[in-house]
Protein backbone atom coordinates (compact mmCIF):
# COMPACT_ATOMS: atom_id res chain seq x y z
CA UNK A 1 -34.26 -3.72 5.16
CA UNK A 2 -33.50 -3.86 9.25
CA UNK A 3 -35.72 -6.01 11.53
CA UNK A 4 -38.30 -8.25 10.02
CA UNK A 5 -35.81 -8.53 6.95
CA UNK A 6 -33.50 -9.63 8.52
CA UNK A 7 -35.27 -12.34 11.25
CA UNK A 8 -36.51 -13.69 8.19
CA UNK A 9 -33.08 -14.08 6.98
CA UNK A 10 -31.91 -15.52 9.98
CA UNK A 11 -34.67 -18.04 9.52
CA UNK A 12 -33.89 -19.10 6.51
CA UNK A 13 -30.39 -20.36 8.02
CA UNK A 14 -28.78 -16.97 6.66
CA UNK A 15 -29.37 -18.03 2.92
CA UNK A 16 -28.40 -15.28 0.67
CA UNK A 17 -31.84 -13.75 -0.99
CA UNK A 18 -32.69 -13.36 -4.02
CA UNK A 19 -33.51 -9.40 -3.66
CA UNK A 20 -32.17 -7.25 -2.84
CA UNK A 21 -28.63 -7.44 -4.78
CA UNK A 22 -26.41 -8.53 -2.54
CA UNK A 23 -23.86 -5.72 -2.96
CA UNK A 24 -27.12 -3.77 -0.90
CA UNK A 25 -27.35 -6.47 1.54
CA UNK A 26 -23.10 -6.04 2.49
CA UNK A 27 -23.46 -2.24 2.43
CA UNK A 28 -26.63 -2.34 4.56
CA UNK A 29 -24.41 -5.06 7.02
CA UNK A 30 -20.99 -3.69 7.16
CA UNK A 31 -23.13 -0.50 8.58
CA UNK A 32 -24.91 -2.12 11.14
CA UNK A 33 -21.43 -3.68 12.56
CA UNK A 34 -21.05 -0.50 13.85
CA UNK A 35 -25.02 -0.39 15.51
CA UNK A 36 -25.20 0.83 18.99
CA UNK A 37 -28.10 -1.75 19.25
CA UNK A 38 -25.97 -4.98 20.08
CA UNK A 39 -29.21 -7.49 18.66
CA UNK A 40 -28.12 -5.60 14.97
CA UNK A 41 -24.90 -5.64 15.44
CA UNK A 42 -23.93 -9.21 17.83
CA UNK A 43 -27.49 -10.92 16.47
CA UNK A 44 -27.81 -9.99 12.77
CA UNK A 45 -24.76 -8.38 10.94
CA UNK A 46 -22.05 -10.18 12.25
CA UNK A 47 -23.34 -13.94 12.45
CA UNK A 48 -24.52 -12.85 8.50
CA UNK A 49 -21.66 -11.73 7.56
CA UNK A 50 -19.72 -14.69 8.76
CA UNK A 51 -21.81 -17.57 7.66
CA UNK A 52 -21.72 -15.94 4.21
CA UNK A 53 -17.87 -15.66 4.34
CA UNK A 54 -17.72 -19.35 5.37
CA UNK A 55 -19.82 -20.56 2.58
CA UNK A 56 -17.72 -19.12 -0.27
CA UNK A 57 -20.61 -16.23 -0.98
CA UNK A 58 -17.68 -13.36 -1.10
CA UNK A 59 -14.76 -15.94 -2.37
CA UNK A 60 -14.83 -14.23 -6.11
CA UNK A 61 -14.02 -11.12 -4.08
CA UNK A 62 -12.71 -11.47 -1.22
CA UNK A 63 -9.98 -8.78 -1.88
CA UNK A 64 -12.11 -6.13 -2.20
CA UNK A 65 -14.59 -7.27 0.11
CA UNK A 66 -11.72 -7.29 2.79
CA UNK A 67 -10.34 -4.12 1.68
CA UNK A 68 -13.56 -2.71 2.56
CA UNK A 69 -14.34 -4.29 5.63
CA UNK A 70 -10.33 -3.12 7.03
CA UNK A 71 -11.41 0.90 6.53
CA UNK A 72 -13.71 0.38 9.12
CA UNK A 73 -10.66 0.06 11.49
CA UNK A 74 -9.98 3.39 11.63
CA UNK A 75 -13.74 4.98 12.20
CA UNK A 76 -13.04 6.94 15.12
CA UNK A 77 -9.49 5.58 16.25
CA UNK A 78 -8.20 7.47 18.54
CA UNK A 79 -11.19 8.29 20.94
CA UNK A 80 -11.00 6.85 24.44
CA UNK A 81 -14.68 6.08 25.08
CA UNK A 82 -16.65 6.69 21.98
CA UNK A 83 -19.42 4.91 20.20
CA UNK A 84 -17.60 4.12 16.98
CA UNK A 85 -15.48 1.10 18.66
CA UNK A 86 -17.62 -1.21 17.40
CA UNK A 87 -17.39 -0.88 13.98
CA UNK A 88 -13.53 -0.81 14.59
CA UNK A 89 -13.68 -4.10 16.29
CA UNK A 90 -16.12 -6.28 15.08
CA UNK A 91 -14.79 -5.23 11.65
CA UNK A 92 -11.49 -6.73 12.43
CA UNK A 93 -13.83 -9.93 13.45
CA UNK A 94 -14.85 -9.99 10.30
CA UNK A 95 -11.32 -9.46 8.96
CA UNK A 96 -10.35 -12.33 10.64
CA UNK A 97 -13.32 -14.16 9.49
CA UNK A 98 -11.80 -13.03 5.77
CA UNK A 99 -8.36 -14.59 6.75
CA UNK A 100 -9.74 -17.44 7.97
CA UNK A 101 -11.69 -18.61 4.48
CA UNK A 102 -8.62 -18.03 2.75
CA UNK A 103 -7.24 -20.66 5.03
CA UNK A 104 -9.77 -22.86 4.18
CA UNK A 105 -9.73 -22.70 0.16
CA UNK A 106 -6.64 -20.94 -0.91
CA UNK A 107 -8.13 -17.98 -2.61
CA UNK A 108 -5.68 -14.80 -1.28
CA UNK A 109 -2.43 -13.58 -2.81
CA UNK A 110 0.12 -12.89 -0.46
CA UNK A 111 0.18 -9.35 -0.93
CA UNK A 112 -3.63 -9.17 0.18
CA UNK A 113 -2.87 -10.91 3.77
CA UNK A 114 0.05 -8.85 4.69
CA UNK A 115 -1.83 -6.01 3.44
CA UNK A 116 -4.74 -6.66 6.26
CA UNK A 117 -2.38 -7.80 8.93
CA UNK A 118 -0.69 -4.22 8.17
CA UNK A 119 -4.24 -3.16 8.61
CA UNK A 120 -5.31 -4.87 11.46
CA UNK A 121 -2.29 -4.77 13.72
CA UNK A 122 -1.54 -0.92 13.04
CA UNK A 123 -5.37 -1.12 14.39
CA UNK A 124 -4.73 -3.11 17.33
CA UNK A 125 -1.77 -1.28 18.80
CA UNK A 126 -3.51 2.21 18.02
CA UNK A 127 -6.55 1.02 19.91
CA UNK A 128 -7.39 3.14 23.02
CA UNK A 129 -10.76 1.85 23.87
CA UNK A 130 -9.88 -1.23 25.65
CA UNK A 131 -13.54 -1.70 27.16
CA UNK A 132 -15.02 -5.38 27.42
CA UNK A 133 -18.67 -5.25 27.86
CA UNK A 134 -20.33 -1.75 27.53
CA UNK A 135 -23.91 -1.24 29.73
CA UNK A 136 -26.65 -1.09 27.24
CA UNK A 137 -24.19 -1.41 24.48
CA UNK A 138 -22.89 -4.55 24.37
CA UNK A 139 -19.51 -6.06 23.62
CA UNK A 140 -16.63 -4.10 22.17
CA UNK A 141 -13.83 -6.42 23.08
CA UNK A 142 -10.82 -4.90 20.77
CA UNK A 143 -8.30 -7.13 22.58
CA UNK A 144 -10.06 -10.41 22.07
CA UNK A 145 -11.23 -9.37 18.45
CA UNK A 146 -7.84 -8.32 17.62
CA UNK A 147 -6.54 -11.96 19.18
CA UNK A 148 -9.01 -13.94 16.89
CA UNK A 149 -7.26 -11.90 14.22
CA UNK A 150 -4.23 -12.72 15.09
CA UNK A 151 -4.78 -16.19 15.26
CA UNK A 152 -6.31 -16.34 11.73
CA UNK A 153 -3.40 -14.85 10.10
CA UNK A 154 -1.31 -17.40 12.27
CA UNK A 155 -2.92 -20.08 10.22
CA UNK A 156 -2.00 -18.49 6.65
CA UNK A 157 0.08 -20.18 4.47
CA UNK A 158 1.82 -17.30 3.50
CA UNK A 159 2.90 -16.38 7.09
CA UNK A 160 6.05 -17.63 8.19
CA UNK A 161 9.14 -16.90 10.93
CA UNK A 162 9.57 -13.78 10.31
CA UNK A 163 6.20 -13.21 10.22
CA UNK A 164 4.99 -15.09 12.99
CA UNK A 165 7.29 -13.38 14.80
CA UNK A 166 6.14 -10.23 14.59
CA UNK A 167 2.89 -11.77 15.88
CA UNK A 168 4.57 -12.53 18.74
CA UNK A 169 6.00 -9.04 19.22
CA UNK A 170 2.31 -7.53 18.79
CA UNK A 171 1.04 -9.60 21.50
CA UNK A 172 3.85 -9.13 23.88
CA UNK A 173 3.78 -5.10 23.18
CA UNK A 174 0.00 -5.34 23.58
CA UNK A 175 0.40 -6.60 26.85
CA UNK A 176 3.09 -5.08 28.34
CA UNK A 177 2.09 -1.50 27.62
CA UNK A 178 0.98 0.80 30.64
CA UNK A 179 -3.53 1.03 30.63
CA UNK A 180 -5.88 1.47 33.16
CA UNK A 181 -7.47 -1.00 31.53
CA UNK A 182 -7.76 -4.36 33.03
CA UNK A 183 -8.20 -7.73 31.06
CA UNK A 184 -11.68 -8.98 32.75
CA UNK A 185 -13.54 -9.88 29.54
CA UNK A 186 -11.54 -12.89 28.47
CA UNK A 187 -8.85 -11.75 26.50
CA UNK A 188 -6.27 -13.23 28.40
CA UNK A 189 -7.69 -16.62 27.66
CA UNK A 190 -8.05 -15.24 23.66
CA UNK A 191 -4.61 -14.11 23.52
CA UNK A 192 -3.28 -16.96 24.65
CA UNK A 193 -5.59 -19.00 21.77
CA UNK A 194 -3.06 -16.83 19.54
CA UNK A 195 -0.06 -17.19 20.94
CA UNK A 196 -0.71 -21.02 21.34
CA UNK A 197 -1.70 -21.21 17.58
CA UNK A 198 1.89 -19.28 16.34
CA UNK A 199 3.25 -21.63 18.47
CA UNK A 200 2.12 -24.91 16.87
CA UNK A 201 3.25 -24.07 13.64
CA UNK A 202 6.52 -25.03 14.92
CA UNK A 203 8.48 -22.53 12.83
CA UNK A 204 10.31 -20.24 15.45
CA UNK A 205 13.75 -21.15 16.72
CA UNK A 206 13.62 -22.25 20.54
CA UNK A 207 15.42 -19.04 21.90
CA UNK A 208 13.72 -16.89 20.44
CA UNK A 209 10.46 -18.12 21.97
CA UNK A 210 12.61 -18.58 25.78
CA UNK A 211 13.34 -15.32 24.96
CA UNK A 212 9.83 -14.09 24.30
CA UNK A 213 8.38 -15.84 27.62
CA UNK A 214 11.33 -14.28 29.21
CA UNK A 215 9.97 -10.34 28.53
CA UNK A 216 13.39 -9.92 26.56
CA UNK A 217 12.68 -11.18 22.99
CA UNK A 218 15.02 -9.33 20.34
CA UNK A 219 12.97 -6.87 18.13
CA UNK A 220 14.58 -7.66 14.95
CA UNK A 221 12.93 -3.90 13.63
CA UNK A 222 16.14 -2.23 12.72
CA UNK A 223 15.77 0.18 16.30
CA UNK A 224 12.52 0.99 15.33
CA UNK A 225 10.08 1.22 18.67
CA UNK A 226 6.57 1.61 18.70
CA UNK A 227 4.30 2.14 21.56
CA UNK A 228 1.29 -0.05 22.02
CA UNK A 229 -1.17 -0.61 25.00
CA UNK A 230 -3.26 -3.18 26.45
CA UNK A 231 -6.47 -4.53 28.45
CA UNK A 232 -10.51 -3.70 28.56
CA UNK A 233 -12.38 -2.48 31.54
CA UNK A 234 -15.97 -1.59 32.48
CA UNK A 235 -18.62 -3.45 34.32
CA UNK A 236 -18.65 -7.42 34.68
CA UNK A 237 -21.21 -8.47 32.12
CA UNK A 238 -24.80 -10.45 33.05
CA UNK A 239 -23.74 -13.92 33.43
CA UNK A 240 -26.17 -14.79 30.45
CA UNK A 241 -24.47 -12.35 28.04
CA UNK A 242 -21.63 -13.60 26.24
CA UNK A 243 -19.79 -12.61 23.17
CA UNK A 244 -20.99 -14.38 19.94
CA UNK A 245 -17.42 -14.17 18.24
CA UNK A 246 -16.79 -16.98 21.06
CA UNK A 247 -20.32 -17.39 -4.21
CA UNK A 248 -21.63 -14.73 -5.80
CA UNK A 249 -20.55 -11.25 -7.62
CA UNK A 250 -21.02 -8.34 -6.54
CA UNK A 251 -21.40 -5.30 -8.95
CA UNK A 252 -19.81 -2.09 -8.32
CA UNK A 253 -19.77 -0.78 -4.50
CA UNK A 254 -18.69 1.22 -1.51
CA UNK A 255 -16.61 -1.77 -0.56
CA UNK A 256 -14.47 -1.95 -3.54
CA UNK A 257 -15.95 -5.68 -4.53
CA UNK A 258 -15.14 -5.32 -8.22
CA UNK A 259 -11.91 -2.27 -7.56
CA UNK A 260 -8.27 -3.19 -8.73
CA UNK A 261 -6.99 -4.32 -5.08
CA UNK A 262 -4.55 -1.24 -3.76
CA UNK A 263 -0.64 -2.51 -3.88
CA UNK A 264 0.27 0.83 -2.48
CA UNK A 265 0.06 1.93 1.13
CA UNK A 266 1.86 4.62 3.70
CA UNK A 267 4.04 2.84 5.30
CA UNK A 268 2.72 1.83 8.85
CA UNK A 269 5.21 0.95 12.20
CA UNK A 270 3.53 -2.60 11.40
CA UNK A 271 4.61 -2.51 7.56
CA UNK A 272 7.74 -1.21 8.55
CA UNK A 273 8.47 -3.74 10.97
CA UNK A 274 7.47 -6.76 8.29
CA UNK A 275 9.57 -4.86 5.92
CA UNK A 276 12.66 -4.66 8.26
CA UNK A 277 12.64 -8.17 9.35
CA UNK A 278 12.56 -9.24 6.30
CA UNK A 279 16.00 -7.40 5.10
């Protein structure tokens, strides 16, 4: 279904088609957010993918839709420089872009967000391939994809203090943490985005945010550490380039659109840490 398919979709202002089902079209997408070629990935799957969020095409299963979207966080984690970082982080784009339509209509139990924060955090602190712009790849950007994810689940009802909070820790620990990476991509200007958008929900106490600013913010985690790093590198990017993350069923898939959401998780240093500031 790749290339003239797909133009033709784009045409069509990214209307869903009739044919073929669309549980084909998602598998056929979610793949090609991990393309090496940056027109399938940056031009096709991931505009797709979130214009069809945005209209409500997933909202009768956006659970399971999510749930499949978040194992592609963990393709290839762990490997400095490999070619499986993008469908790590423009699957937590598209996480985001989950979070972000259940800010819009409501649709998301609780359990469900904190379930991809758990997700998507444990991602973004575990992330060792900091790169920005690749040569002849395209963008990977895991620190400004994990940012926009950030700030999506800062919008969610069902976040609060103690929640918000440990947004705040993640993006403090992100920085902080020794990398030869440096932040040349935009991030910084992302990240800040996030912690601006915590900030307005004007729900954490006044020290604890002098605190935070301060480098010396109290991790409420019970003792429990965890080590997270930081930045992107690689070559500056052609001034022309430039990273475009600046309703209907689904029958049975790969991407669990019609599977019982899972309640049940290992626990994760991020889980842990929601868990623990919570008691």
């Amino acid at each position: 279904m790749r290339g003239g398919f797909w133009q033709q979709v784009l045409e069509s202002d990214m209307t869903v088609p009739a044919t073929p089902p669309l549980n084909d079209l998602t598998a056929e997408l979610v793949s090609m957010l991990g393309s090496l070629d940056p027109v399938e990935r940056s031009g096709i799957a991931y505009p797709v993918l979130a214009t069809w969020l945005a209209s409500g095409v997933y909202d009768d299963l956006l659970v399971s839709f999510g749930d499949g979207v978040a194992t592609g966080l963990t393709v290839g984690l762990g490997e400095p420089n490999g070619e499986r970082v993008f469908r790590r982080t423009f699957s937590a784009l598209i996480l985001a872009g989950c979070v972000t339509r259940d800010n819009a209509a409501h649709l998301l139990p609780v359990d469900a967000v904190v379930t991809w924060a758990d997700r998507g955090l444990t991602w973004l602190v575990r992330e060792v391939d900091l790169r920005g712009f690749v040569p002849q790849r395209g963008w990977a950007h895991a620190v400004a994809h994990g940012a926009d994810l950030i700030g999506a689940l800062a919008r969610n009802r069902h976040f609060n203090a103690t929640e918000l909070t440990v947004l705040l820790d993640v993006i403090a620990d992100r920085l902080v943490a020794p990398t030869a990476y440096r932040l040349a991509h935009g991030e910084d200007g992302r990240l800040a985005y996030a912690t601006m958008t915590i900030l307005h929900r004007d729900a954490l106490p006044t020290d604890l945010l002098e605190a935070w600013v301060s480098g010396s913010t109290p991790r409420r985690t019970g003792g429990h550490q965890t080590t997270w790093g930081r930045g992107t590198s690689g070559q500056p990017p052609p001034s022309r380039t430039r990273d475009p993350s600046c309703g209907r069923s689904i029958s049975s898939s790969p991407w669990g659109c019609t599977a019982t959401p899972r309640r049940t998780r290992p626990t994760s240093p991020v889980r842990r840490r929601l868990v623990l500031t919570c008691c």
